[in-house]
C-alpha atoms as a PDB file:
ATOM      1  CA  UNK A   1      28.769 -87.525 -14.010  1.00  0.00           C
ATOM      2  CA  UNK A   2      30.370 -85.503 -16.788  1.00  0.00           C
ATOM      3  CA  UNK A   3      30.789 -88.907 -18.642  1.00  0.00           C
ATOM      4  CA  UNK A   4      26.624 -88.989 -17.868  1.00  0.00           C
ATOM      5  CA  UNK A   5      25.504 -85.502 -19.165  1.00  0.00           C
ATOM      6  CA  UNK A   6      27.894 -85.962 -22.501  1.00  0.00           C
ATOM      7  CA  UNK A   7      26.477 -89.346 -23.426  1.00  0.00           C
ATOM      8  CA  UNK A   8      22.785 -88.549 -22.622  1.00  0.00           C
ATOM      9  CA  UNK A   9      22.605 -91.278 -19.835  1.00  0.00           C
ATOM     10  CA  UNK A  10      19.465 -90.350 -17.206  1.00  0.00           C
ATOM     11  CA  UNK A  11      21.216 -90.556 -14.123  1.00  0.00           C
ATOM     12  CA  UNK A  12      17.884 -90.305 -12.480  1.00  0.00           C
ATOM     13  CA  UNK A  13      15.262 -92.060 -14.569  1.00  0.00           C
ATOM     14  CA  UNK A  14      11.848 -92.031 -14.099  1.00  0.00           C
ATOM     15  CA  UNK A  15       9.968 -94.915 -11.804  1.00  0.00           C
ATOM     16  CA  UNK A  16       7.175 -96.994 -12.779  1.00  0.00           C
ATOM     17  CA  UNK A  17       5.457 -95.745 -10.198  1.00  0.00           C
ATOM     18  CA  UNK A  18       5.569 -92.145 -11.756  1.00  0.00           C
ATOM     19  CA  UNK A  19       3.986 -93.748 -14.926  1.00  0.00           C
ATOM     20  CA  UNK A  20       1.489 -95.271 -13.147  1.00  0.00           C
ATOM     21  CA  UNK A  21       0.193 -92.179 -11.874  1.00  0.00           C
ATOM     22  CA  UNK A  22       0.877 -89.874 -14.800  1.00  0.00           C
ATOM     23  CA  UNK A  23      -0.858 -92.761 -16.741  1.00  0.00           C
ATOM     24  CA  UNK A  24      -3.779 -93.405 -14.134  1.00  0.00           C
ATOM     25  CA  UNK A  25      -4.391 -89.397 -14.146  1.00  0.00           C
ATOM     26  CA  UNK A  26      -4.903 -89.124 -18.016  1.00  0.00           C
ATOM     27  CA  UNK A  27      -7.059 -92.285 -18.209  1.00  0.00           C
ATOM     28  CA  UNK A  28      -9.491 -90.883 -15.816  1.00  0.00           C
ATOM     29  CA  UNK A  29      -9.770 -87.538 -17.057  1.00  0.00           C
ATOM     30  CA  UNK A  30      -9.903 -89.357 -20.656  1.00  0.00           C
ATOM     31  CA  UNK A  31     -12.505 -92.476 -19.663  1.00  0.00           C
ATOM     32  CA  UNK A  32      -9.526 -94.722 -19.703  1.00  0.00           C
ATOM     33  CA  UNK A  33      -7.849 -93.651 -23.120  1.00  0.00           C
ATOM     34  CA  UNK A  34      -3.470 -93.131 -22.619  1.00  0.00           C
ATOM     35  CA  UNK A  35      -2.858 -90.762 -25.702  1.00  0.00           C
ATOM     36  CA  UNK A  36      -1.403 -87.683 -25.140  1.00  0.00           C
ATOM     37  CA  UNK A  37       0.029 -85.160 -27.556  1.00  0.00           C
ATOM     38  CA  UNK A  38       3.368 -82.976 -27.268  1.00  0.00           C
ATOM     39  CA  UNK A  39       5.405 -80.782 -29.175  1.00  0.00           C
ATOM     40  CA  UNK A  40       9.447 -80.561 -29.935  1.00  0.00           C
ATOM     41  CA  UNK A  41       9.667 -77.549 -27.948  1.00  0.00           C
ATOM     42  CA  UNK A  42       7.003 -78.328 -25.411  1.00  0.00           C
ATOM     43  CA  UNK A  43       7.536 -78.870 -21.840  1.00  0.00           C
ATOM     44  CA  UNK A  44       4.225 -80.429 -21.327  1.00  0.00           C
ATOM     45  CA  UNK A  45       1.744 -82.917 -22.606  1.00  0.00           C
ATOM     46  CA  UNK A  46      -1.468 -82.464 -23.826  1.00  0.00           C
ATOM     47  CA  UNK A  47      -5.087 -84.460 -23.907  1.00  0.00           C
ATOM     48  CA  UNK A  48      -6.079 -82.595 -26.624  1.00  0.00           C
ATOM     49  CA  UNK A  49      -4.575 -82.236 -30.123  1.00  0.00           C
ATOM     50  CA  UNK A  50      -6.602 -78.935 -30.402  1.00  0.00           C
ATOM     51  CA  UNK A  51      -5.534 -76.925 -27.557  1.00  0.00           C
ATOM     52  CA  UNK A  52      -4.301 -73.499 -28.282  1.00  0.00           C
ATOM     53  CA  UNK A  53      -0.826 -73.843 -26.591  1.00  0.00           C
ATOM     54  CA  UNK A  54       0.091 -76.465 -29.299  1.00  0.00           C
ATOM     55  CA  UNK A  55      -2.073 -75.783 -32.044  1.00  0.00           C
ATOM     56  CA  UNK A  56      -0.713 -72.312 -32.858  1.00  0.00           C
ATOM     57  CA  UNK A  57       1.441 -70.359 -35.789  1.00  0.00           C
ATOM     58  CA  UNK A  58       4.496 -71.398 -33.810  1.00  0.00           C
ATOM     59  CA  UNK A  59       3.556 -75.017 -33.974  1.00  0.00           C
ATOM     60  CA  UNK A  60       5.109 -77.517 -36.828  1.00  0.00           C
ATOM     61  CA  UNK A  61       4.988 -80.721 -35.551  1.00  0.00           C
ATOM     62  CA  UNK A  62       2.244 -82.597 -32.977  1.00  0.00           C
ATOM     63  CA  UNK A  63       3.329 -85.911 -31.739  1.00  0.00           C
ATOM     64  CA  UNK A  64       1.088 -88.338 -30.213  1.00  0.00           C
ATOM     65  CA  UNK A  65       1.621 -91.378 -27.641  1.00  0.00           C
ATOM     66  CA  UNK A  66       0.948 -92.720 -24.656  1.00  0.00           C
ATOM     67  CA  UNK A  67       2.645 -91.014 -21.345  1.00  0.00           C
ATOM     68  CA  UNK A  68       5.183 -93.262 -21.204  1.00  0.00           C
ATOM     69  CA  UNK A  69       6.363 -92.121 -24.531  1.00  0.00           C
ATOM     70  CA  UNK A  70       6.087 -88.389 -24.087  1.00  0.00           C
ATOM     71  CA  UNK A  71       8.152 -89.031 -21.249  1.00  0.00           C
ATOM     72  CA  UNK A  72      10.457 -91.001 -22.809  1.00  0.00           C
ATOM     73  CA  UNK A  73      10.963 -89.233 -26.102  1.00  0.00           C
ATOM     74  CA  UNK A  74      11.005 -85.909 -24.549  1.00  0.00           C
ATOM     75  CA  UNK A  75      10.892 -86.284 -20.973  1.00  0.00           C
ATOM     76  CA  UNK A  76       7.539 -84.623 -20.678  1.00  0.00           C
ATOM     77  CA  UNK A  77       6.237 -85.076 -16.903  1.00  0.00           C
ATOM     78  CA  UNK A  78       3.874 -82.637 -16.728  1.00  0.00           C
ATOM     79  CA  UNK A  79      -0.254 -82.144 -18.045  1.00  0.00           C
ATOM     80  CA  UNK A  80      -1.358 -78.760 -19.488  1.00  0.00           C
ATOM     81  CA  UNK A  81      -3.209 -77.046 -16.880  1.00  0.00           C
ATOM     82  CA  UNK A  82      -5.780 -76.340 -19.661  1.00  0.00           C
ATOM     83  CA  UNK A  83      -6.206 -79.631 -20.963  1.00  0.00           C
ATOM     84  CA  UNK A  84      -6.711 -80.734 -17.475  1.00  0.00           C
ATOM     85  CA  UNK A  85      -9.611 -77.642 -17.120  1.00  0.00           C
ATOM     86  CA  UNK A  86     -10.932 -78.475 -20.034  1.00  0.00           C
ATOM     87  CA  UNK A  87     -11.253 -82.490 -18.818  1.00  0.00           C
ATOM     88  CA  UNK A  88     -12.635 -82.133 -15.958  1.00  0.00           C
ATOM     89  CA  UNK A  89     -15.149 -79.337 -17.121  1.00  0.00           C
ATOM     90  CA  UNK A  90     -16.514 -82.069 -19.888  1.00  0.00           C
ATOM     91  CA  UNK A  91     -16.461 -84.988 -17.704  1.00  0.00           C
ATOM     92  CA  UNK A  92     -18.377 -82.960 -15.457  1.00  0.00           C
ATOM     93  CA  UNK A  93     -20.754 -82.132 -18.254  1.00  0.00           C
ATOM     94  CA  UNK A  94     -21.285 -85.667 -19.086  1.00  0.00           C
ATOM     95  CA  UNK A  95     -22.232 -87.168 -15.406  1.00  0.00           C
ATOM     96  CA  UNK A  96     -26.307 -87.333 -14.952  1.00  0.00           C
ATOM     97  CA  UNK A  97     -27.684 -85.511 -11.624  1.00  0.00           C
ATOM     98  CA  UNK A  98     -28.546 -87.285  -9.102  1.00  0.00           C
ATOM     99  CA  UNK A  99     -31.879 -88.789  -9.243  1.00  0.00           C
ATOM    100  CA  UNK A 100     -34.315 -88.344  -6.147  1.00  0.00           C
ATOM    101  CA  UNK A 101     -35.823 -90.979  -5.018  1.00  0.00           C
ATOM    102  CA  UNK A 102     -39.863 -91.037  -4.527  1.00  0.00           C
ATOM    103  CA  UNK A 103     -40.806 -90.886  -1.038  1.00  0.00           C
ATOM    104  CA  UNK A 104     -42.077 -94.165   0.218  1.00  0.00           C
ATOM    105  CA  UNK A 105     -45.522 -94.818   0.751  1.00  0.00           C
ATOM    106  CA  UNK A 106     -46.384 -96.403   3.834  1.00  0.00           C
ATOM    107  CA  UNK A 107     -49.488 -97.787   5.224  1.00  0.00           C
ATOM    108  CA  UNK A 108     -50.580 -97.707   8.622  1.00  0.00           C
END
């Protein structure tokens, strides 16, 4: 194990089913689009390359990728809450009401 932590080896990597999901939540909150954005320092990723908790002062690199990637390069697991919000709130925006149906006519 100490061999493990010194050399950098994952000694519990991440499934493919954990991709999957990670992957399967982005592309529906994104209409089917895996790009995600990250920082060094971050500990999550984001759907937007505009969101305020990586596009700050403190911010001096944005890297881009699929999940897979942000996970691999930085093993990112987790969405920004707000990018999530802010997903859901547009997507929401973007689905047409219901339309009601005309009542029937019927002749007796």
């Amino acid at each position: 194990m100490i061999i493990a932590g010194a050399t950098g080896v994952d000694l519990n990597p991440p499934s493919i089913e954990q991709y999957t999901e990670q992957t399967a939540q982005v592309e529906s909150l994104t209409g089917g689009v895996n790009h995600v954005y990250w920082t060094k320092s971050g500990k999550s990723y984001h759907l937007y390359s505009d969101c305020s908790y990586i596009n700050s002062d403190r911010t001096t690199e944005i890297f881009e990728g699929t999940v897979a990637q942000s996970r691999e390069l930085k093993n990112i697991t987790d969405l920004c809450d707000r990018c999530e919000r802010r997903a859901v709130k547009e997507n929401e925006a973007t689905v047409p009401e219901a339309v009601e149906e005309a009542p029937v006519e019927t002749t007796e």
